[in-house]
Protein backbone atom coordinates (compact mmCIF):
# COMPACT_ATOMS: atom_id res chain seq x y z
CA UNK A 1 -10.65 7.55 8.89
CA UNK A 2 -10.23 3.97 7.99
CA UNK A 3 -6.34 2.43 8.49
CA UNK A 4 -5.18 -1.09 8.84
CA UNK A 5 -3.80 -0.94 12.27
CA UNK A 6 -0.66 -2.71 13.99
CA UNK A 7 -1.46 -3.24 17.22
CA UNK A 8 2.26 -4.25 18.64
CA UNK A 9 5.51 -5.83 16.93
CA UNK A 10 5.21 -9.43 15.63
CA UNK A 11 1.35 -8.82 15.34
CA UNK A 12 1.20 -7.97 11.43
CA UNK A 13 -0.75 -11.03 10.27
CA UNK A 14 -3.73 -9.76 12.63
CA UNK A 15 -4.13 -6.01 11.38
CA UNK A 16 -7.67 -5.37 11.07
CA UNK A 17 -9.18 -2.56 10.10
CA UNK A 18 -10.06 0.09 12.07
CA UNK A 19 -11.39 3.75 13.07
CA UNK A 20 -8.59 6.08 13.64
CA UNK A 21 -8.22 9.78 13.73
CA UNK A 22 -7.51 11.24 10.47
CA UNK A 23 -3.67 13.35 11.17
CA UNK A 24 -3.21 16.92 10.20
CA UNK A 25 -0.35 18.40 8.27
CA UNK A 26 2.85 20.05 10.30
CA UNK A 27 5.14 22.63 8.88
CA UNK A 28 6.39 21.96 5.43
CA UNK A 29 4.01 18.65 5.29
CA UNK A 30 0.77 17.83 2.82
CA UNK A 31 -2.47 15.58 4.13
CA UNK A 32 -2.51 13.06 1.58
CA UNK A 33 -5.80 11.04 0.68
CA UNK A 34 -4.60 7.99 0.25
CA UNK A 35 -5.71 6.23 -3.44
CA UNK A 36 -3.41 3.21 -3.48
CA UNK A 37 -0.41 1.71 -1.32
CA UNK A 38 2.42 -0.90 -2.37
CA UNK A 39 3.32 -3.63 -0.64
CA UNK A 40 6.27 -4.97 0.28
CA UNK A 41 8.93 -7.02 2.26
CA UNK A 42 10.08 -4.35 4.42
CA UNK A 43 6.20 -4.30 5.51
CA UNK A 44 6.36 -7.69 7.19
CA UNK A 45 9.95 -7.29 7.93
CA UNK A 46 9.80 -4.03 10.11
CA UNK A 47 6.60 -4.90 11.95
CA UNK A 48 7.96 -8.40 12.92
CA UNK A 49 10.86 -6.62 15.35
CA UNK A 50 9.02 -2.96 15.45
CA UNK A 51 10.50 -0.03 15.80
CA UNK A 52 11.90 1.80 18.64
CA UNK A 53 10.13 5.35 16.71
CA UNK A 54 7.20 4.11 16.64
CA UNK A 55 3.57 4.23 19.04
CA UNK A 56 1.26 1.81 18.82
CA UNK A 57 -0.98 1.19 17.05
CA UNK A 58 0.72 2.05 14.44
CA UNK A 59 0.50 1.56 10.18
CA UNK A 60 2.57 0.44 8.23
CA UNK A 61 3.23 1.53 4.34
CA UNK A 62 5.67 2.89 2.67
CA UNK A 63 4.85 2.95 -1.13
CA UNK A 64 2.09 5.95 -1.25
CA UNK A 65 0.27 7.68 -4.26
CA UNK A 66 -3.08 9.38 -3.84
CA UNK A 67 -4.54 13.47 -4.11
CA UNK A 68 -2.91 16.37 -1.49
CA UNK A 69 -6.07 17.16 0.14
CA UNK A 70 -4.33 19.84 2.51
CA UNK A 71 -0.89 21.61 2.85
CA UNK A 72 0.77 22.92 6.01
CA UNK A 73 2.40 25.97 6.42
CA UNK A 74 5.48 26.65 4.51
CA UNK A 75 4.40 24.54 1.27
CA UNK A 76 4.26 26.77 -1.33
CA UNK A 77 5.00 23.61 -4.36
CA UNK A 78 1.94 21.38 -4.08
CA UNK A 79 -1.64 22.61 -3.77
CA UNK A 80 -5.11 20.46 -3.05
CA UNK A 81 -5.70 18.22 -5.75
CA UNK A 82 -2.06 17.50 -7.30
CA UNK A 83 -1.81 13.82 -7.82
CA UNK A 84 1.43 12.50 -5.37
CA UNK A 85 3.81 9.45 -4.88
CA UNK A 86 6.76 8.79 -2.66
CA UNK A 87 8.94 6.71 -0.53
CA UNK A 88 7.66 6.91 2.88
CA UNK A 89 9.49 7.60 6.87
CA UNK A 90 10.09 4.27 7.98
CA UNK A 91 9.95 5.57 11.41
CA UNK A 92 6.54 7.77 10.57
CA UNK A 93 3.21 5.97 10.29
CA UNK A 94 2.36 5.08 6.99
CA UNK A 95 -0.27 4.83 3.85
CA UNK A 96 -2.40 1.33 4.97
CA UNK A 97 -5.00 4.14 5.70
CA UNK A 98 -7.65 6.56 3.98
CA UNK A 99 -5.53 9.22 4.96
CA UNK A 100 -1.56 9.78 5.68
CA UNK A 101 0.97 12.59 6.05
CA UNK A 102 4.26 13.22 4.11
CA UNK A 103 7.19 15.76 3.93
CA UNK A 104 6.32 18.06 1.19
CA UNK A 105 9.43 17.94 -0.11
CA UNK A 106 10.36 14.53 -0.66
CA UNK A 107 7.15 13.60 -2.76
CA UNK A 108 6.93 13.09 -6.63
CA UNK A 109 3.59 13.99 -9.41
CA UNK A 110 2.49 11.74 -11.12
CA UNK A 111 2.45 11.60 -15.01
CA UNK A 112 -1.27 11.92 -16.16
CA UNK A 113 -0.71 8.70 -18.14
CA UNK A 114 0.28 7.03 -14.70
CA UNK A 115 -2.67 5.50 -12.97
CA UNK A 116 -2.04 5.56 -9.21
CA UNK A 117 -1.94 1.91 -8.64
CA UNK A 118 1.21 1.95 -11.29
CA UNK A 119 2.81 4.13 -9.28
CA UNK A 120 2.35 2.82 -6.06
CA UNK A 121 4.16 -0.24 -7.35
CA UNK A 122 7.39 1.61 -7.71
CA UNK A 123 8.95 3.30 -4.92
CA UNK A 124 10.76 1.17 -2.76
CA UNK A 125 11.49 -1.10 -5.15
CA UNK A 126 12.21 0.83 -7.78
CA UNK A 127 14.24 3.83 -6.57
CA UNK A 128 16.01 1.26 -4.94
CA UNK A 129 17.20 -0.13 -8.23
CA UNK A 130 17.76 3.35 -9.74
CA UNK A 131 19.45 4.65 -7.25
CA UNK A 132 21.69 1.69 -7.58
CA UNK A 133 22.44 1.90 -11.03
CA UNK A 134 21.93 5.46 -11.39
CA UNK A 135 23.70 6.88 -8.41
CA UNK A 136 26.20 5.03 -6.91
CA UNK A 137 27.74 3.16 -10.20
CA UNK A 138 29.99 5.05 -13.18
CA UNK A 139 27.21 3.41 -15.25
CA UNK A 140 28.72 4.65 -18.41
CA UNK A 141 32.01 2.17 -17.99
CA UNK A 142 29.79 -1.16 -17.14
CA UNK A 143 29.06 -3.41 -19.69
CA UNK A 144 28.14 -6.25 -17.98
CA UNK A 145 26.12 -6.58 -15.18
CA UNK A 146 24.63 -9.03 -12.86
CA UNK A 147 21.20 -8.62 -11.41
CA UNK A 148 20.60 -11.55 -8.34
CA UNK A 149 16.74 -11.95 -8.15
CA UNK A 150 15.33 -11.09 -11.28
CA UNK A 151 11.37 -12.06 -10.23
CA UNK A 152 11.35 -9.88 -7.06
CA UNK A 153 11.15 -6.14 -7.29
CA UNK A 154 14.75 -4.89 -6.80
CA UNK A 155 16.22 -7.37 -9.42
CA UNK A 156 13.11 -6.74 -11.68
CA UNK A 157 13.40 -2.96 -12.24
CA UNK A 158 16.77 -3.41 -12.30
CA UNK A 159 16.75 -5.82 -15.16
CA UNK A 160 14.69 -2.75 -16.97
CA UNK A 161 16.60 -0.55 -15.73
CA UNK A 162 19.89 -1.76 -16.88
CA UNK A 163 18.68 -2.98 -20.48
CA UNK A 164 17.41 0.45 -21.21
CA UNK A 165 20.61 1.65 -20.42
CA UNK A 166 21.71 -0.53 -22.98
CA UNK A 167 23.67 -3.50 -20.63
CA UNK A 168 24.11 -7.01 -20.66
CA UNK A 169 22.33 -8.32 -18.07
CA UNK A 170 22.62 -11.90 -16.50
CA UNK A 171 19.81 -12.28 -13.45
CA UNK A 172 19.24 -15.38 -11.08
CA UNK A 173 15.67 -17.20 -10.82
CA UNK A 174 14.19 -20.23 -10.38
CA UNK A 175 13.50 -22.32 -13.10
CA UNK A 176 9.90 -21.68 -13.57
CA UNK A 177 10.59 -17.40 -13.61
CA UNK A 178 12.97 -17.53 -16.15
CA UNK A 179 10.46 -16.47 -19.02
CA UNK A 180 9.15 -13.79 -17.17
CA UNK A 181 12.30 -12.68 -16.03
CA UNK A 182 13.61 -12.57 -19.56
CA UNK A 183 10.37 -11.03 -20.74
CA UNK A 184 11.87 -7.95 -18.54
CA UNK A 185 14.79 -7.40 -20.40
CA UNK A 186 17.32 -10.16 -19.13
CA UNK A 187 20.32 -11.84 -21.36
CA UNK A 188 20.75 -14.84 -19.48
CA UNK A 189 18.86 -16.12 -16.54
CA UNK A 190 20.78 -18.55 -14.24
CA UNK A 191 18.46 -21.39 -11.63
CA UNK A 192 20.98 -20.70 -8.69
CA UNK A 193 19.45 -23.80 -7.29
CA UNK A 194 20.15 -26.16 -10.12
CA UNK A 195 23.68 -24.24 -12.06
CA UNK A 196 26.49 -22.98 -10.54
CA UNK A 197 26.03 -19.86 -10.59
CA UNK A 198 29.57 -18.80 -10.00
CA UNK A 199 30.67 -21.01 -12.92
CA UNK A 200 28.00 -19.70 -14.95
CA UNK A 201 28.78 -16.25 -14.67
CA UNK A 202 31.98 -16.85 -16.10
CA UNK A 203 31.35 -19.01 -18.83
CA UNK A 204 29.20 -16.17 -19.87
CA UNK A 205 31.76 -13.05 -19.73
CA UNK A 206 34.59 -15.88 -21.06
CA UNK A 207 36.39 -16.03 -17.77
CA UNK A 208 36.16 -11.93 -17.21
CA UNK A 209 33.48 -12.08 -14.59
CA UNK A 210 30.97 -9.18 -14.85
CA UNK A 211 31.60 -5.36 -14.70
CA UNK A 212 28.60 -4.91 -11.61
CA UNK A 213 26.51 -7.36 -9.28
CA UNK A 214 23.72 -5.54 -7.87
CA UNK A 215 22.70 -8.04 -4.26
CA UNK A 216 19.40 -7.54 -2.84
CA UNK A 217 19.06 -11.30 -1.82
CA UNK A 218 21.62 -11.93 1.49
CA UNK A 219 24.98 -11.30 2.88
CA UNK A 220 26.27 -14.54 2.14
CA UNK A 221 24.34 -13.96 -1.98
CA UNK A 222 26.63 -10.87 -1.62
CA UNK A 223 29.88 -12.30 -0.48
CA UNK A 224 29.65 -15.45 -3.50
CA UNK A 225 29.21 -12.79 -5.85
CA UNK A 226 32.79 -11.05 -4.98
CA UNK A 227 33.95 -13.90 -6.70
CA UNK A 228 31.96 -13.52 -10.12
CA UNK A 229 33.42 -9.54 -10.30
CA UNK A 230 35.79 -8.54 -12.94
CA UNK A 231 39.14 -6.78 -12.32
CA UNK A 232 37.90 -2.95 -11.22
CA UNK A 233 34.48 -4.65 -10.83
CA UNK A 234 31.67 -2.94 -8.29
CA UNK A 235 28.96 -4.71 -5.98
CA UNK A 236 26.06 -3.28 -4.74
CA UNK A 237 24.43 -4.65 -1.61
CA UNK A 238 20.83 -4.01 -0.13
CA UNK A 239 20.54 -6.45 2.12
CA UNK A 240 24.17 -7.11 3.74
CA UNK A 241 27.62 -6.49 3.03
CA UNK A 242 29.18 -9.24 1.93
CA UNK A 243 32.54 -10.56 3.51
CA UNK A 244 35.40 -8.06 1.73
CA UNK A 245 38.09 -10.13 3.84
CA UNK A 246 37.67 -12.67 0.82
CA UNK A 247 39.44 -10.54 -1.47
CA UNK A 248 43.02 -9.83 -1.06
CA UNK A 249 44.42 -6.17 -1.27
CA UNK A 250 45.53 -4.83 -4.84
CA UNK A 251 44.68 -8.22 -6.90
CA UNK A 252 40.55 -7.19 -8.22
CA UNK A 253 40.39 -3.61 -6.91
CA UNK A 254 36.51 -4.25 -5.78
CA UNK A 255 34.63 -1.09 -5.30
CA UNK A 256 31.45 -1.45 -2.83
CA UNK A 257 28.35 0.10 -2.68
CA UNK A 258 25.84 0.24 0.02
CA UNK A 259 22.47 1.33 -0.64
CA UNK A 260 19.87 2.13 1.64
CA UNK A 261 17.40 4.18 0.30
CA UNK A 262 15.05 5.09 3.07
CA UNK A 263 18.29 6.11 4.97
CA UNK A 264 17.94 9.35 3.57
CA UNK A 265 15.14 10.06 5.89
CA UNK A 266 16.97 10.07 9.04
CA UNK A 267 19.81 11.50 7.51
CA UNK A 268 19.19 14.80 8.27
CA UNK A 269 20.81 15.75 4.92
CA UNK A 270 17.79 17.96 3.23
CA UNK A 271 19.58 17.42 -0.39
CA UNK A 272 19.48 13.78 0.02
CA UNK A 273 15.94 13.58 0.85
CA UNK A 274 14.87 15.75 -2.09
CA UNK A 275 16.87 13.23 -4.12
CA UNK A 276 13.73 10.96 -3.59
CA UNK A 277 11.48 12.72 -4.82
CA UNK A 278 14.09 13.25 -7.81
CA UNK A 279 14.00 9.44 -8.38
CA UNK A 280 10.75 9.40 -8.76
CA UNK A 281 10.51 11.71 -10.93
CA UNK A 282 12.56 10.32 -13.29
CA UNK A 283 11.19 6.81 -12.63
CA UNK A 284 7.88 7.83 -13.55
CA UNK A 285 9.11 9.36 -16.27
CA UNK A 286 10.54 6.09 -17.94
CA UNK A 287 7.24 4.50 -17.03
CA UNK A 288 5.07 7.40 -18.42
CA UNK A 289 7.02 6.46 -22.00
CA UNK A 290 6.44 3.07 -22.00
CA UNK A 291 10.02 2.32 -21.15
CA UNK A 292 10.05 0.80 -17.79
CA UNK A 293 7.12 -1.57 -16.34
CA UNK A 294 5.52 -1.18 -12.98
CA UNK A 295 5.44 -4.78 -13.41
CA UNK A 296 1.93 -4.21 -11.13
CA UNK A 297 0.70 -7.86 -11.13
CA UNK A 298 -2.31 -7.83 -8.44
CA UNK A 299 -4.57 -4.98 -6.91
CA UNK A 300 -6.59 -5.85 -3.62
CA UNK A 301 -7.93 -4.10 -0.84
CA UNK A 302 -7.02 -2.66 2.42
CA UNK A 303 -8.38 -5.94 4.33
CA UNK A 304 -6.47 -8.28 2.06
CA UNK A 305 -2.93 -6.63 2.64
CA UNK A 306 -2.30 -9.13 5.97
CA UNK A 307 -2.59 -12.22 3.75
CA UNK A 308 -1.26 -10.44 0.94
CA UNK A 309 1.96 -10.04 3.13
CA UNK A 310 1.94 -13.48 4.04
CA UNK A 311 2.49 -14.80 0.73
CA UNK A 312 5.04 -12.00 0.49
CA UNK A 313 6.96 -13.84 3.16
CA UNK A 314 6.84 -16.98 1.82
CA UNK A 315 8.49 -15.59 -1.68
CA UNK A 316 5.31 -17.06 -3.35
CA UNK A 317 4.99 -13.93 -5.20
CA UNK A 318 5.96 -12.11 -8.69
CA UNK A 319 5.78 -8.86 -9.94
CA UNK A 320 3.75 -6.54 -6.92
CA UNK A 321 1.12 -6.35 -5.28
CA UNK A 322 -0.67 -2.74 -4.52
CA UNK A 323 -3.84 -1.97 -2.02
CA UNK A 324 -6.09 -0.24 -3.61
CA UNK A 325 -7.68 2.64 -1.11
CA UNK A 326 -9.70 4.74 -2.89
């Protein structure tokens, strides 16, 4: 089979193409021919420091939708043909390939009215959000709720997320995203490099401060926001805690969430890793009804993905970005 190959860490911007041997399906695990692959961050991110799981070469991809074309032993759910999505083992080797293999039990079908580049453009990104939102928070007693990075993929399904919930939502962009990232669903949209954000927030909310800040930006994005939380407020963080010491015991009763969604992987909690494939299914849901975007902004193929990662990395890019395979 044809996969874009990785040939050691640091080396992503040089994948080429290449002939590998297609991998068979082990016990409770479906061969999946591979129709279309999401990009994203973690891509770049992972293969700049490796893995200690992994052999090389090795490929990366985590976003996955394509057709079972064989089931191992044990799967009695999914049979040859069913059309498949999921949220990938970061420490497995993944779907820049014609061919890939995943647990049988943490993948989602897709919708009929789902094309498979749509849903390639929604795990990571958007289970992330949902389980945020969905999973960790008492959604039912937030009102208010900031989203940091409404143009990237987190803060973008969020946004959807959270209006169709029926929230206020404030986001953070740069000046020239602000339509689009209203366009998603967003109340207000703050230029955290021109405002102050901080004194933003809570001209908005009229001194309150807001009922949730979901973080997917940086430790130190997550540690300013403690100060833009309501009394009995919650923060999620995806990419660092932020610095509780800030807040003193018994004055804003700040609860904290951490999510990390792949996690659930090397858990070795079964339930948990089903719970992906019960994200998607609800995600695709929302998006089979017209209710939540894929916000899919550019297809390409398997030899465009290295330069396709590289603008990644540069944050030159909105909405995603999918591979087409087949």
């Amino acid at each position: 089979m044809k996969a874009l190959l990785l040939h050691d860490k640091g080396q992503w911007k040089e994948m080429k193409v290449e002939d590998v041997q297609t991998p068979k399906p082990g016990n409770e695990e479906l061969l999946v021919e591979v129709h279309a692959v999401g990009l994203n961050p973690v891509d770049y991110k992972t293969a700049t420091g490796g893995n200690p799981n992994w052999s090389y070469p090795h490929i990366l991809g985590l976003d996955v939708t394509g057709v079972v074309a064989e089931t191992g032993e044990g799967v009695t759910q999914w049979k040859k043909g069913d059309r498949v999505v999921y949220h990938g083992n970061l420490t497995k080797k993944g779907g820049f390939a014609e061919y890939t293999v995943a647990t049988a039990h943490t993948v989602s079908r897709i919708p009929d009215r789902v094309t498979f580049e749509d849903a390639a453009a929604i795990p990571t990104a958007g289970y992330t959000a949902y389980q945020s939102l969905f999973r960790k928070l008492p959604f039912r007693q937030v009102e208010t709720i900031l989203i940091h990075g409404g143009a990237g993929g987190v803060g973008g399904f969020g946004i959807q997320l959270a209006k169709y919930a029926g929230k206020t939502v404030i986001s953070t962009a740069s000046s020239h995203n602000h339509d689009y990232v209203k366009s998603l669903g967003a109340d207000y949209v703050i230029d955290y490099r021109e405002e102050d954000v901080i004194a933003k927030v809570m001209e908005i909310t009229n001194g309150r401060g807001v009922d949730t800040v979901v973080d997917a930006v940086s430790r130190q994005s997550a540690t300013d926001s403690l100060n833009m939380l309501a009394f009995m407020g919650h923060i999620v963080f995806i990419a660092g805690a932020p610095d509780f010491t800030i807040i003193k015991p018994f004055t804003k009763s700040v609860s904290y969430h951490e999510i990390a969604l792949g996690a659930a992987h090397q858990s070795g909690d079964v339930k948990a890793e089903k719970d992906l494939a019960l994200i998607g299914d609800e995600m695709l849901a929302l998006v089979a009804q017209g209710k939540v975007s894929s916000m899919l902004k550019e297809v390409i193929t398997l030899d465009e993905i290295p330069e396709a990662l590289i603008r990644l990395s540069e944050r030159h890019v909105k909405g995603k970005i999918v591979a087409k395979i087949k």
